[in-house]
Every structure is written in structure tokens, then in C-alpha cells.
Protein backbone atom coordinates (compact mmCIF):
# COMPACT_ATOMS: atom_id res chain seq x y z
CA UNK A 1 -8.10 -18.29 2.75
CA UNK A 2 -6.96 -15.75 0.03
CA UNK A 3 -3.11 -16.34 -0.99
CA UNK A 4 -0.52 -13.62 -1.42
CA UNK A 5 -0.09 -13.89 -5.38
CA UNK A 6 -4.07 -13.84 -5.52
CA UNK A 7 -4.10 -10.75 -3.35
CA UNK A 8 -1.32 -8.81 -5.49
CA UNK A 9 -3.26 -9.97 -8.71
CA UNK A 10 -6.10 -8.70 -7.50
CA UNK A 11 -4.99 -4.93 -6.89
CA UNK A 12 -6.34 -2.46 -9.62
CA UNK A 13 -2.62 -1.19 -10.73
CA UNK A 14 0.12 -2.11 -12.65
CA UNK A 15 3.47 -1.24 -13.46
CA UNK A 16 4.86 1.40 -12.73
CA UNK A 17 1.82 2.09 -10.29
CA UNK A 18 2.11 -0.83 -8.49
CA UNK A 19 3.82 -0.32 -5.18
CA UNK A 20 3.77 -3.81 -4.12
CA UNK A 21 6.35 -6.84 -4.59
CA UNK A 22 5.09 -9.33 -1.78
CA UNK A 23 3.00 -9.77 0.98
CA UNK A 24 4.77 -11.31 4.32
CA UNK A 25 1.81 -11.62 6.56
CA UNK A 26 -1.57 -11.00 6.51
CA UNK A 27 -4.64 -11.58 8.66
CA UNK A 28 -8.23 -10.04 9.78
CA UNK A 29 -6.13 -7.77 12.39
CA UNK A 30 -3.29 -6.33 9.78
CA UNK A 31 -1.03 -7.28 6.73
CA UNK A 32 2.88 -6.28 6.25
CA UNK A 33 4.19 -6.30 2.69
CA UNK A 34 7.00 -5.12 1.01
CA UNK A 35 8.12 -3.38 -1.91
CA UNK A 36 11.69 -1.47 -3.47
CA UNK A 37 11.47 1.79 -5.42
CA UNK A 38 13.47 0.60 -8.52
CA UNK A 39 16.80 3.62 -9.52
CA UNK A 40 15.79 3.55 -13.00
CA UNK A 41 11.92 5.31 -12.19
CA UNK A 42 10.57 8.58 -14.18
CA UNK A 43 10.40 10.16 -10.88
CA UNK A 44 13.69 9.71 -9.81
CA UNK A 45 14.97 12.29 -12.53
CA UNK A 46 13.57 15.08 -11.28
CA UNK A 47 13.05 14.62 -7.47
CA UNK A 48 15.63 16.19 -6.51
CA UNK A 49 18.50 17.28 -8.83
CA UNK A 50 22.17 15.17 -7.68
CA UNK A 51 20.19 13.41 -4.57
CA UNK A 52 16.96 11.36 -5.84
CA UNK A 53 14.77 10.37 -2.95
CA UNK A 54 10.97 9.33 -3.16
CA UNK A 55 8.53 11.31 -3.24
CA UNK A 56 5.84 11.26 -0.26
CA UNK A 57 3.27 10.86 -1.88
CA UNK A 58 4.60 7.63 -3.39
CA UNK A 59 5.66 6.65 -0.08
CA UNK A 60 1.76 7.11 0.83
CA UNK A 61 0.70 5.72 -2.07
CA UNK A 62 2.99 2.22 -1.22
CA UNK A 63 1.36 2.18 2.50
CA UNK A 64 -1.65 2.26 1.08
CA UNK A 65 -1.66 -0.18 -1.22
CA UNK A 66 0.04 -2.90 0.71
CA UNK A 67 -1.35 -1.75 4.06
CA UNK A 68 -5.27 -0.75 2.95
CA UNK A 69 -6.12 -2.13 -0.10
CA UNK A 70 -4.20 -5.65 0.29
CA UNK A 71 -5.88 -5.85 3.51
CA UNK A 72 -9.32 -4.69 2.01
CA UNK A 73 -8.96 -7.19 -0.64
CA UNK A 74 -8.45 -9.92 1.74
CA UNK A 75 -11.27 -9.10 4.66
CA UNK A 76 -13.63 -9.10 1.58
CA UNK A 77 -12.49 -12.18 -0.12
CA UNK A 78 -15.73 -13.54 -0.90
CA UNK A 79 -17.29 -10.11 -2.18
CA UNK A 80 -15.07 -8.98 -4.68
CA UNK A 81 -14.68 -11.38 -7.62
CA UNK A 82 -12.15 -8.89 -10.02
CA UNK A 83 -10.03 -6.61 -9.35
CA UNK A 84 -10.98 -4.41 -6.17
CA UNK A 85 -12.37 -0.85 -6.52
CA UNK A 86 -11.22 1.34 -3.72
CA UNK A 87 -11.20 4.81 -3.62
CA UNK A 88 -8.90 6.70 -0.43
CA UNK A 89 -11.26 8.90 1.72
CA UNK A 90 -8.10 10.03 3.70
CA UNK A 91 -4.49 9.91 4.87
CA UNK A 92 -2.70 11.50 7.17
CA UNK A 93 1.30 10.72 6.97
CA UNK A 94 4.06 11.95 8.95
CA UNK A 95 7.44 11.52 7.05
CA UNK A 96 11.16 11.10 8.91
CA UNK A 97 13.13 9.26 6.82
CA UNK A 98 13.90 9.36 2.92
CA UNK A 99 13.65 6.49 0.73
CA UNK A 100 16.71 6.01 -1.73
CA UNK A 101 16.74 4.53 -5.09
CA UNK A 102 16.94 0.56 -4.82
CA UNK A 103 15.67 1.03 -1.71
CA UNK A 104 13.37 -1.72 0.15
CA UNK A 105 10.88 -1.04 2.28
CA UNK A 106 8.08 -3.20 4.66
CA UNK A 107 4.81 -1.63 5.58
CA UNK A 108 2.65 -3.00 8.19
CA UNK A 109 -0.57 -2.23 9.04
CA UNK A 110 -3.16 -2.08 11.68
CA UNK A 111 -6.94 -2.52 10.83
CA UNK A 112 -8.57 0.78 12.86
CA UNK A 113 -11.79 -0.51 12.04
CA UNK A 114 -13.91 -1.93 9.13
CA UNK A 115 -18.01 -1.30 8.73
CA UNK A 116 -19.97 -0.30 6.04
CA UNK A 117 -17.15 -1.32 3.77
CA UNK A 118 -14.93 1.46 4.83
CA UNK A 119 -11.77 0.44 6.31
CA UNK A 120 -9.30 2.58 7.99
CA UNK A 121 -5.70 1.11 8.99
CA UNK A 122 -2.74 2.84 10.96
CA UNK A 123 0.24 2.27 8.68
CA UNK A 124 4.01 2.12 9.03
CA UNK A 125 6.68 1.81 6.55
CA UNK A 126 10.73 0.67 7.48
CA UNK A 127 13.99 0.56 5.26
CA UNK A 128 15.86 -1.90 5.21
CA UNK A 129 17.91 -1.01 8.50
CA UNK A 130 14.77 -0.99 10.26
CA UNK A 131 14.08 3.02 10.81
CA UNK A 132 10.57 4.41 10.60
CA UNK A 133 10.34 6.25 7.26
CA UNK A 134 7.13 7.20 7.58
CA UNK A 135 4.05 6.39 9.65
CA UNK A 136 0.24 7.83 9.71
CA UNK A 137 -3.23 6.66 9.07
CA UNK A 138 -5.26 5.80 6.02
CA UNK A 139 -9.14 4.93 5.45
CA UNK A 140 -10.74 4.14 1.73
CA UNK A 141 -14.16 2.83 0.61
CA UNK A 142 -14.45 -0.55 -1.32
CA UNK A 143 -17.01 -1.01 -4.07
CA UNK A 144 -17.85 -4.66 -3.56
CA UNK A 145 -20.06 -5.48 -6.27
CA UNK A 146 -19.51 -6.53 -9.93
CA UNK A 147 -22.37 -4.12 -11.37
CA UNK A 148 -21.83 -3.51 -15.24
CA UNK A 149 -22.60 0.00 -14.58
């Protein structure tokens, strides 16, 4: 069974485009993990002048990282041998609470389903006072082989 740190290492980002610290959980069914948008980030300067929150997208982009492609990485263990190639087919997010600077936040997800090595997951992400920030569903395709292409 695939560790945490072997998951994370696995992921095809790095800083500052990786949205994920640690992974509490994970399983065949789901996988919660967690992560804190950092104050001193390029995209707090901009977003918005005096009041800095997180973009959505980011906040999409953290769900689906710890709640797709962690969980992708893990149901196909013994398939993908370097770092996993995903690409995200679609998302659909609803957003109701903004993320601060030094914020931490937990996603969970839920696997939908997974065939064909397309996976689909209903996602969730909470602060640290346990509101939903944001909430939706997200489905990418894996590319499972090691082809030199």
C-alpha cells in the first residue's frame, strides 16, 4: 500500500504549483489532504487590492490535486512508475467561503467512479473552523504508461 510522502512525491508539480502539504487519509473509496495558501504568494498581491483572498481557481486547483490526482495516483499504484500524467476533463465548483492568507484548508473527496482510467470524485474543501469553502465535482484522465513518446 502506497504511503503519503510517496503519493505527494509522485504528483507532477512543484512549488509554487503544488497545492498539497499532507495527506490524512486515503483509501479506494476517497482521500482527505490538506494544504495552507502561504501570505507571502505572487497572487496574493493583486487579488484583491487591501483584502487578499484566493483565487478560485486555485481553490479548484488544491481540490483537485489532493482530492483527484492523489487519489488517482494511489488506485493506480502499480501502473504508474513516475510521476502521474493527468489531464482535468472537468470541474464544476461552487464557492461560499474565501480563503485568507495563512490560511489552512482539508479537502476530502469521494471517488464518483473510476473505468477506463478516468476518475471522477465529488470534492469538498474546509478552513480551519470547519465551514465549507467550496464544494463541486471533478473528473481527469490518467496516462498510465511510461511510453518514451
Amino acid at each position: 500500500m502506497m504511503k503519503a510522502g510517496e503519493i505527494i512525491s509522485r504528483l507532477p508539480y512543484t512549488k509554487p504549483f503544488l497545492f498539497v502539504d499532507d495527506l490524512l487519509e486515503i483509501n479506494k473509496s476517497g482521500v482527505v489532504g490538506s494544504y495552507t495558501f502561504i501570505e507571502d504568494s505572487d497572487f496574493y498581491k493583486g487579488h484583491f487590492k487591501g483584502f487578499p483572498v484566493t483565487p478560485g481557481v486555485l481553490l479548484t486547483e488544491c481540490c483537485a490535486q489532493i482530492g483527484l490526482v492523489c487519489l488517482g495516483i494511489y488506485l493506480l499504484a502499480d501502473k504508474i512508475t513516475n510521476e502521474a500524467k493527468i489531464g482535468l476533463s472537468s470541474s464544476e465548483m461552487e464557492f461560499l467561503e474565501p480563503v485568507l492568507p495563512n490560511e489552512r484548508v482539508v479537502v476530502s473527496s469521494e471517488l464518483i467512479y473510476f473505468r477506463f482510467h478516468k476518475l471522477k470524485c465529488k470534492v469538498k474543501m474546509h478552513n480551519t473552523n470547519g465551514d465549507l469553502v467550496c464544494k463541486g465535482v471533478i473528473a481527469g484522465m490518467f496516462k498510465v504508461t511510461d511510453d518514451a513518446e
